[in-house]
PDB file of N, CA and C in Angstrom:
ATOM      1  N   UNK A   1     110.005 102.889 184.795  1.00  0.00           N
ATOM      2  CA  UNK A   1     109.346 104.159 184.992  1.00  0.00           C
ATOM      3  C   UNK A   1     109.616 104.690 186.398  1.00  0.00           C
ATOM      4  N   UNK A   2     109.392 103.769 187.299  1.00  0.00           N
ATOM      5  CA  UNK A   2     109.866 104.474 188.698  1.00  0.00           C
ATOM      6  C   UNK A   2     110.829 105.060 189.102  1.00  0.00           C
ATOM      7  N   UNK A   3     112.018 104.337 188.396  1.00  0.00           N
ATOM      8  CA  UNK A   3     113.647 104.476 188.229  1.00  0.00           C
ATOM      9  C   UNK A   3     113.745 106.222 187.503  1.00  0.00           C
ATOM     10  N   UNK A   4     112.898 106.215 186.679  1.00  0.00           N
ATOM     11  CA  UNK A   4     112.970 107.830 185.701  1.00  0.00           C
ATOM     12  C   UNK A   4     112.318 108.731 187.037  1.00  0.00           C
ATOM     13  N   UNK A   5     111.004 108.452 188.050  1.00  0.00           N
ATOM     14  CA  UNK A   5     110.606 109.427 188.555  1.00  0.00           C
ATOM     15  C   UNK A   5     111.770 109.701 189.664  1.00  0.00           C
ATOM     16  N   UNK A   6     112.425 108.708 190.158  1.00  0.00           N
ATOM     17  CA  UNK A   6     113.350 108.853 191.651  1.00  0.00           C
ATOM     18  C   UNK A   6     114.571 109.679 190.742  1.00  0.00           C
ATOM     19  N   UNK A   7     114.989 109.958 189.366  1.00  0.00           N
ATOM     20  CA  UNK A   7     116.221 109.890 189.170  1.00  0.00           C
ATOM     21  C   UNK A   7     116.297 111.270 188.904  1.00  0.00           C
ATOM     22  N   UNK A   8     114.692 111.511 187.967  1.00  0.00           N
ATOM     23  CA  UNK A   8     114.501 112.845 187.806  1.00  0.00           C
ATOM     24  C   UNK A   8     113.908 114.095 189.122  1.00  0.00           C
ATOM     25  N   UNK A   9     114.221 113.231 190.219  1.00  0.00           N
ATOM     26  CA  UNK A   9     113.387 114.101 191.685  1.00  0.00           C
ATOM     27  C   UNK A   9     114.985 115.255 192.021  1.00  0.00           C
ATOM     28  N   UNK A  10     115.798 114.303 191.679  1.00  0.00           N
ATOM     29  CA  UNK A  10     117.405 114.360 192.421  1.00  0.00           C
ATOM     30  C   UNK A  10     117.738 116.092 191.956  1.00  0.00           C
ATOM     31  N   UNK A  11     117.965 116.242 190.620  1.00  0.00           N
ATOM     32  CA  UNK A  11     118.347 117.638 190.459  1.00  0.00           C
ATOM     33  C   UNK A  11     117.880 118.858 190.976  1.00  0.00           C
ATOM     34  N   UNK A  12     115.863 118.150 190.852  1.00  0.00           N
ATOM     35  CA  UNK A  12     114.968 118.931 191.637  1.00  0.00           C
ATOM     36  C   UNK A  12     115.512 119.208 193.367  1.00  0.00           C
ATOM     37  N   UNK A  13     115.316 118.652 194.123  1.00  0.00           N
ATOM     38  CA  UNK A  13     116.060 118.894 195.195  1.00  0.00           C
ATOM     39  C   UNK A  13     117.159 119.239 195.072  1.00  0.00           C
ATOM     40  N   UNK A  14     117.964 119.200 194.682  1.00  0.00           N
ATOM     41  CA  UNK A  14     119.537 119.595 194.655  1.00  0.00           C
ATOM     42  C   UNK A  14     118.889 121.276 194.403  1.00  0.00           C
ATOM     43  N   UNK A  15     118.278 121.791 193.161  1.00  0.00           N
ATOM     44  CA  UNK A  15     118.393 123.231 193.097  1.00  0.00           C
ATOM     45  C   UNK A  15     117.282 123.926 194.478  1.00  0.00           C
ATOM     46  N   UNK A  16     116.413 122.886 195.295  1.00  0.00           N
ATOM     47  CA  UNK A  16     115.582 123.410 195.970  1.00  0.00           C
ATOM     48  C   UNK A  16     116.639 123.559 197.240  1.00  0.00           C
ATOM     49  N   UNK A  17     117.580 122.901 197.643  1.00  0.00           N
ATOM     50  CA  UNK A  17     118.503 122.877 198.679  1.00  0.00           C
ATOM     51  C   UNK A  17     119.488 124.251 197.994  1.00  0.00           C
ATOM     52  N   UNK A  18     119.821 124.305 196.924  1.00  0.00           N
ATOM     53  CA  UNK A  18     120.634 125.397 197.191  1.00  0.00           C
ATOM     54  C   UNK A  18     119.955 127.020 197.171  1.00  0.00           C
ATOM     55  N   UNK A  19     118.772 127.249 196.686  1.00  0.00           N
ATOM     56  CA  UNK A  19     118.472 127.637 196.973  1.00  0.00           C
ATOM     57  C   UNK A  19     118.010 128.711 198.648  1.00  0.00           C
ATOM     58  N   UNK A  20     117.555 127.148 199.023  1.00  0.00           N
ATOM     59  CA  UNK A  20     117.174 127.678 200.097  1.00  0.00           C
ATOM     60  C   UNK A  20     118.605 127.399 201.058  1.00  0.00           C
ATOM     61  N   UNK A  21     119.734 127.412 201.253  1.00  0.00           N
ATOM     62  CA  UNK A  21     120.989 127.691 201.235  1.00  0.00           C
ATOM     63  C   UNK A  21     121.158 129.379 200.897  1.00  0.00           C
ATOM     64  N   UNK A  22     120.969 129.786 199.909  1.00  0.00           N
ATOM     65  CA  UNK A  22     121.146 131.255 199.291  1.00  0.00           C
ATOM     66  C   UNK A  22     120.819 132.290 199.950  1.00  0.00           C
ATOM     67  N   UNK A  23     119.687 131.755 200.474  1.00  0.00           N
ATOM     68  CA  UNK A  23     118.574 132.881 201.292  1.00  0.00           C
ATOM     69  C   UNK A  23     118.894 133.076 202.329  1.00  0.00           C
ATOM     70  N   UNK A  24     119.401 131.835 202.993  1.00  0.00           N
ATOM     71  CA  UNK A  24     119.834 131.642 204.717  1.00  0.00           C
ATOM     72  C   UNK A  24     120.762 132.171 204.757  1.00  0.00           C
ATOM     73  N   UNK A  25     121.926 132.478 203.663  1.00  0.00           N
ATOM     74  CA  UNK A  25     123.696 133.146 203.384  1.00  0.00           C
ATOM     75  C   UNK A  25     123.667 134.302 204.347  1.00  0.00           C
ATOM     76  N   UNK A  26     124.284 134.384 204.989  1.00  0.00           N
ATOM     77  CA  UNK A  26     124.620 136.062 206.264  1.00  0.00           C
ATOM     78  C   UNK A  26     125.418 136.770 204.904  1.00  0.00           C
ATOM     79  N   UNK A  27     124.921 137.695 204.681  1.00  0.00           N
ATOM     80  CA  UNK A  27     125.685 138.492 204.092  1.00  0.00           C
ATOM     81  C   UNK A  27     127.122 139.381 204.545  1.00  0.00           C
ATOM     82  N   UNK A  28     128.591 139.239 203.779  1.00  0.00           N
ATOM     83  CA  UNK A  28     129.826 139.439 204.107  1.00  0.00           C
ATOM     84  C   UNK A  28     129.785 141.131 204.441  1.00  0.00           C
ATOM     85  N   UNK A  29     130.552 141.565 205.339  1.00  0.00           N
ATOM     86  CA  UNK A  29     130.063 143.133 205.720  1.00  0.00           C
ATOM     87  C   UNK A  29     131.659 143.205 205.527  1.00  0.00           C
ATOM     88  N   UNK A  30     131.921 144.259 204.864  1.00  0.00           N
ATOM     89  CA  UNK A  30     133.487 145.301 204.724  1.00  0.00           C
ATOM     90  C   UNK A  30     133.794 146.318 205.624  1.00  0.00           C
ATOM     91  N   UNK A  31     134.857 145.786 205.749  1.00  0.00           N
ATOM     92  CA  UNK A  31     135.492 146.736 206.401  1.00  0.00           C
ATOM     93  C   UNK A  31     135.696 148.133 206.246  1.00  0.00           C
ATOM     94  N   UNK A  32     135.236 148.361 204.754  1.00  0.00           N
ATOM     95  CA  UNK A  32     135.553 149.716 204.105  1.00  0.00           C
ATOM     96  C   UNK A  32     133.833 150.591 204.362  1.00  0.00           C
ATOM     97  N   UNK A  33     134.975 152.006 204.589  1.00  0.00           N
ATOM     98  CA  UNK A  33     133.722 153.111 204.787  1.00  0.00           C
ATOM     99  C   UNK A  33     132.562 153.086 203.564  1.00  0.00           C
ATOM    100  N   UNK A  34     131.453 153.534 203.906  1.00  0.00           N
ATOM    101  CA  UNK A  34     130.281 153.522 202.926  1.00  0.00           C
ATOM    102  C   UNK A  34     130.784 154.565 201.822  1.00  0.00           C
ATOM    103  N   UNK A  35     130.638 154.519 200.856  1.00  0.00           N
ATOM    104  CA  UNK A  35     130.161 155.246 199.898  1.00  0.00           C
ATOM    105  C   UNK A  35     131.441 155.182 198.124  1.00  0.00           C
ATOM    106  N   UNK A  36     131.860 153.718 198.700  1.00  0.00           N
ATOM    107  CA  UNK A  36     132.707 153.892 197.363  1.00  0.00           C
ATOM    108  C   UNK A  36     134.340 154.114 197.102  1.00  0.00           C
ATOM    109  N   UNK A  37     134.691 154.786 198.072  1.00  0.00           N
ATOM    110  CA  UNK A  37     136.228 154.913 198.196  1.00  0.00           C
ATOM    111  C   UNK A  37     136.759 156.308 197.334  1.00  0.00           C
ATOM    112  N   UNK A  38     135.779 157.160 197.030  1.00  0.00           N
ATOM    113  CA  UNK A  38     136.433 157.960 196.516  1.00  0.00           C
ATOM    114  C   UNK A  38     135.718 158.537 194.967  1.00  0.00           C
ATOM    115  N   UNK A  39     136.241 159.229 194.064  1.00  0.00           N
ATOM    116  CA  UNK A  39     135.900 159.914 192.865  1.00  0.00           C
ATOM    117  C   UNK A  39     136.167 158.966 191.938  1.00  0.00           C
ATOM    118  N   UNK A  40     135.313 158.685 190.754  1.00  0.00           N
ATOM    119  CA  UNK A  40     136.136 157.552 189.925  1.00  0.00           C
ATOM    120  C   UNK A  40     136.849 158.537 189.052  1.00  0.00           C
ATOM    121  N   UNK A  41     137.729 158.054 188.509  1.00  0.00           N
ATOM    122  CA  UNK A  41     138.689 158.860 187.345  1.00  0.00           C
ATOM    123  C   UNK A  41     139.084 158.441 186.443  1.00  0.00           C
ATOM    124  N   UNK A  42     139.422 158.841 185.120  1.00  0.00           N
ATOM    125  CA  UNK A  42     139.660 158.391 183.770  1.00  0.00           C
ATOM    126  C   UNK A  42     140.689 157.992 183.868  1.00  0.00           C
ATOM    127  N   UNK A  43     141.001 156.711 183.015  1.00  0.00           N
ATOM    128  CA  UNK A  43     142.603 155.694 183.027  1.00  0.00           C
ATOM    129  C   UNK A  43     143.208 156.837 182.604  1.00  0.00           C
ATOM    130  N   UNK A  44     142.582 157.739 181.137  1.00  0.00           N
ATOM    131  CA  UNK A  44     143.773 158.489 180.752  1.00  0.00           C
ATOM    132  C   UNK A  44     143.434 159.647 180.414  1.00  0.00           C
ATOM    133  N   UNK A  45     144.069 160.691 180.423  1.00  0.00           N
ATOM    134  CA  UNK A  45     143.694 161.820 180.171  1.00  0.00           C
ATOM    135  C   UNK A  45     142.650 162.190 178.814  1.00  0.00           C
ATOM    136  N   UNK A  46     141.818 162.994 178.371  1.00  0.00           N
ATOM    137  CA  UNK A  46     141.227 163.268 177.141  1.00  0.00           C
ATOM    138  C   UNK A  46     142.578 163.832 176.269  1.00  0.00           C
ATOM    139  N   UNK A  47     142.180 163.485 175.019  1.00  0.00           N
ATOM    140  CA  UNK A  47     143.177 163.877 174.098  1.00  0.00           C
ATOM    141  C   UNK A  47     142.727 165.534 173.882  1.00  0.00           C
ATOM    142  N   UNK A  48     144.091 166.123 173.568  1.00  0.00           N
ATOM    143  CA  UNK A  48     142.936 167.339 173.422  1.00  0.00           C
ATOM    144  C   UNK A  48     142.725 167.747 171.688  1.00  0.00           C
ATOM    145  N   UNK A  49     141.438 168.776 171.797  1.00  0.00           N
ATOM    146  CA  UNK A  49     140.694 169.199 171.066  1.00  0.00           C
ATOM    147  C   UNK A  49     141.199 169.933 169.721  1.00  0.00           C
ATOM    148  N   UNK A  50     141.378 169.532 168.638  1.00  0.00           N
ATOM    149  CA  UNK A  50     141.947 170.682 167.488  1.00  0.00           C
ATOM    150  C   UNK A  50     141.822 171.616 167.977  1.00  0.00           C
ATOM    151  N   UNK A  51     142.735 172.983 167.679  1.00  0.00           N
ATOM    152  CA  UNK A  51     142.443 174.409 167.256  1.00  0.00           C
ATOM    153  C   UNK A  51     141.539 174.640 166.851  1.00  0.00           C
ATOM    154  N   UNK A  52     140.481 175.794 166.675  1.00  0.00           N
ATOM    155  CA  UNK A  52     139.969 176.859 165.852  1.00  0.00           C
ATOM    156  C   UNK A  52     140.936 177.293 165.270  1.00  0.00           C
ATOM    157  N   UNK A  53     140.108 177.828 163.987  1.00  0.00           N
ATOM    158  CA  UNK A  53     140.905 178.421 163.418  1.00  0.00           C
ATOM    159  C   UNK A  53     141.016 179.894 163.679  1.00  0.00           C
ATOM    160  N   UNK A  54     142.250 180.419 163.846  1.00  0.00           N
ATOM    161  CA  UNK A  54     142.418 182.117 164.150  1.00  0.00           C
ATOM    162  C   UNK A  54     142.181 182.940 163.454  1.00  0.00           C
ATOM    163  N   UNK A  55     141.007 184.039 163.565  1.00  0.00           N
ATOM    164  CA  UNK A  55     140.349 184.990 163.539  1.00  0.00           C
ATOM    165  C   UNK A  55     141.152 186.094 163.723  1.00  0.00           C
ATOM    166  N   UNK A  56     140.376 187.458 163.029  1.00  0.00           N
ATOM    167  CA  UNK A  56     141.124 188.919 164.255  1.00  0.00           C
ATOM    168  C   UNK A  56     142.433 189.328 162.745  1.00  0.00           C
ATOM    169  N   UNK A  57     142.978 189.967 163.558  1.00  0.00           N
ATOM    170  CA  UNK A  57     144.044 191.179 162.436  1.00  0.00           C
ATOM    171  C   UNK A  57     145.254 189.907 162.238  1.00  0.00           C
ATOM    172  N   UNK A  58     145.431 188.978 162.878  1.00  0.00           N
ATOM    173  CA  UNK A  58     146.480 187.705 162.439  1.00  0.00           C
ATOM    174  C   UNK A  58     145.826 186.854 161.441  1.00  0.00           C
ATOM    175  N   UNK A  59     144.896 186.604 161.440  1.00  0.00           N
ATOM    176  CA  UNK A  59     144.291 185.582 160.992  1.00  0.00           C
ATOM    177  C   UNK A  59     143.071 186.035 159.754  1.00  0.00           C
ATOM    178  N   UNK A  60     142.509 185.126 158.594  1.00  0.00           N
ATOM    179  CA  UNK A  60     141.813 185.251 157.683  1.00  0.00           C
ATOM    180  C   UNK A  60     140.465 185.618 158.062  1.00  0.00           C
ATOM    181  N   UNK A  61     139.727 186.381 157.599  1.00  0.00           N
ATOM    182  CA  UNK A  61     137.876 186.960 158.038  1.00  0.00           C
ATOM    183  C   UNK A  61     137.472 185.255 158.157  1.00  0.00           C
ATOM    184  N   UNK A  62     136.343 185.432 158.623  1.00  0.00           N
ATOM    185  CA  UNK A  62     135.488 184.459 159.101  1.00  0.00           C
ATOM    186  C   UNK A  62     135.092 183.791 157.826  1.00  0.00           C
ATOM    187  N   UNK A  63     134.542 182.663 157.408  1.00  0.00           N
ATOM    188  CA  UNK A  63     134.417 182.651 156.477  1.00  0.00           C
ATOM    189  C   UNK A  63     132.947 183.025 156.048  1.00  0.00           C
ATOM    190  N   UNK A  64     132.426 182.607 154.500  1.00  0.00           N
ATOM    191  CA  UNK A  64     130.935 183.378 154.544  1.00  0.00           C
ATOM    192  C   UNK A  64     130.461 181.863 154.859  1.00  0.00           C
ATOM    193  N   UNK A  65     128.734 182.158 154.867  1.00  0.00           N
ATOM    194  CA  UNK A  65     127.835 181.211 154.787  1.00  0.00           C
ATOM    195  C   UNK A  65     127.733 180.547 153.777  1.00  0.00           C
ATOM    196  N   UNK A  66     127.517 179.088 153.039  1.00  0.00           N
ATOM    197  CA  UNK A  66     127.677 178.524 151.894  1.00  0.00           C
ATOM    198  C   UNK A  66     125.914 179.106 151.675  1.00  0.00           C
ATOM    199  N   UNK A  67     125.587 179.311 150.198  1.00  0.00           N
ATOM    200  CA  UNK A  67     124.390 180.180 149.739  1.00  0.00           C
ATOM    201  C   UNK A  67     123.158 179.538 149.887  1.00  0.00           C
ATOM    202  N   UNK A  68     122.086 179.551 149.801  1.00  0.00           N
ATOM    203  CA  UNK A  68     120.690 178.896 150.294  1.00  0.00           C
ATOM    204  C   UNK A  68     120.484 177.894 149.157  1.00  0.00           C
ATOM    205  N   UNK A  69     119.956 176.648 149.481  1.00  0.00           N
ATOM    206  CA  UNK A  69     119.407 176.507 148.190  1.00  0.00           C
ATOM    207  C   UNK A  69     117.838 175.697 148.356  1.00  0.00           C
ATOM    208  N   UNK A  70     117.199 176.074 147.754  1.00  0.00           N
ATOM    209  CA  UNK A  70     115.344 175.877 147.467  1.00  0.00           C
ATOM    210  C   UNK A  70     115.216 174.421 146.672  1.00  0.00           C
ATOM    211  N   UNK A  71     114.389 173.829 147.193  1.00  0.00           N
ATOM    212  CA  UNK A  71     114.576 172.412 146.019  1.00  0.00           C
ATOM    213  C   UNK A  71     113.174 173.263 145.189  1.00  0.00           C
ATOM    214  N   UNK A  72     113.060 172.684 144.272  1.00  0.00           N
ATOM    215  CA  UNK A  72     112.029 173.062 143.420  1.00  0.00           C
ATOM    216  C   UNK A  72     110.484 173.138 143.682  1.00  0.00           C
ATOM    217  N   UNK A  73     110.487 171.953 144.844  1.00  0.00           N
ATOM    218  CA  UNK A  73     109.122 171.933 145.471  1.00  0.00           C
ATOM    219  C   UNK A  73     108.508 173.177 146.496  1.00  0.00           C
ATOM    220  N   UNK A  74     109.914 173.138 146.865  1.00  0.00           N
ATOM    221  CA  UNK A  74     109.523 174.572 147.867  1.00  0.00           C
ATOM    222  C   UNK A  74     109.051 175.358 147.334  1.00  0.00           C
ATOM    223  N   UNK A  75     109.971 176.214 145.878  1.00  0.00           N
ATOM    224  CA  UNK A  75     109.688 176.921 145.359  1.00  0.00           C
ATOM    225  C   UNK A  75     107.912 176.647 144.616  1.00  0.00           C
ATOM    226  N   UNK A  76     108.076 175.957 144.138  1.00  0.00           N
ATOM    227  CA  UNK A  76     106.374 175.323 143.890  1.00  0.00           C
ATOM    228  C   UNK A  76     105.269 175.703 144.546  1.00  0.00           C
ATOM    229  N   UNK A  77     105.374 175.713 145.449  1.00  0.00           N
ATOM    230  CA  UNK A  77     104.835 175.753 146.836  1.00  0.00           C
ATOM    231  C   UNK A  77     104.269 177.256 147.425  1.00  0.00           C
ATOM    232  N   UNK A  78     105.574 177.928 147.206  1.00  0.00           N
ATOM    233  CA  UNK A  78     105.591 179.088 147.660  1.00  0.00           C
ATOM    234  C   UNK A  78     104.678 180.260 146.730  1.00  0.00           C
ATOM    235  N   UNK A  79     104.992 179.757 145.187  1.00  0.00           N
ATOM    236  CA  UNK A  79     104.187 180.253 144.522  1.00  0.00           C
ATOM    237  C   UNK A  79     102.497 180.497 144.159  1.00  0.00           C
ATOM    238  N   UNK A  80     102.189 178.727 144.442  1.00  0.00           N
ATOM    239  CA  UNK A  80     100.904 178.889 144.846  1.00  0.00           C
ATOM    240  C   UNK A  80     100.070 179.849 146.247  1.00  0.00           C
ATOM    241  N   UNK A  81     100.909 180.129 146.766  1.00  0.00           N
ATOM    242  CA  UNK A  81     100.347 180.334 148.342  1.00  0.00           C
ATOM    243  C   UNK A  81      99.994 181.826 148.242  1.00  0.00           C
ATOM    244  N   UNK A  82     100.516 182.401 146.981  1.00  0.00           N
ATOM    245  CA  UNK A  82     100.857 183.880 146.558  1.00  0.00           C
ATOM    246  C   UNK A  82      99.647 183.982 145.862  1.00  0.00           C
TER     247      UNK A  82
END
């Protein structure tokens, strides 16, 4: 049993030493100006965007709106309220 408390103390200290190691660390200072080095930028360009489709005296009218449609409940609904 004694052998288990001395054997199991060891790791304990080991993480209490590095620890307190961590804290004491001087932190590394750069040589580089504050704020980043610059704009970040995309590896690659955006692909670009489909067309619209062309409108106007070249091109086909706009198209229409597809037509309304009521589910039955609405309509249900609407009738009572009348």
């Amino acid at each position: 049993m004694l052998y288990l408390f001395v054997a199991l103390k060891i790791p304990l200290v080991a993480a209490c030493w590095l620890v307190w190691w961590a804290v004491r660390a001087v932190p590394i200072e750069d040589d580089a100006p504050p704020g980043g080095g610059g704009p970040r930028r995309r590896p690659h360009p955006r692909p670009p965007r489909p067309r619209r489709p062309r409108r106007g005296p070249h091109g086909e009218p706009a198209a229409a709106p597809p037509p309304r449609v009521r589910s039955t409940l609405a309509r249900s609904r609407g009738q009572r309220a009348r």
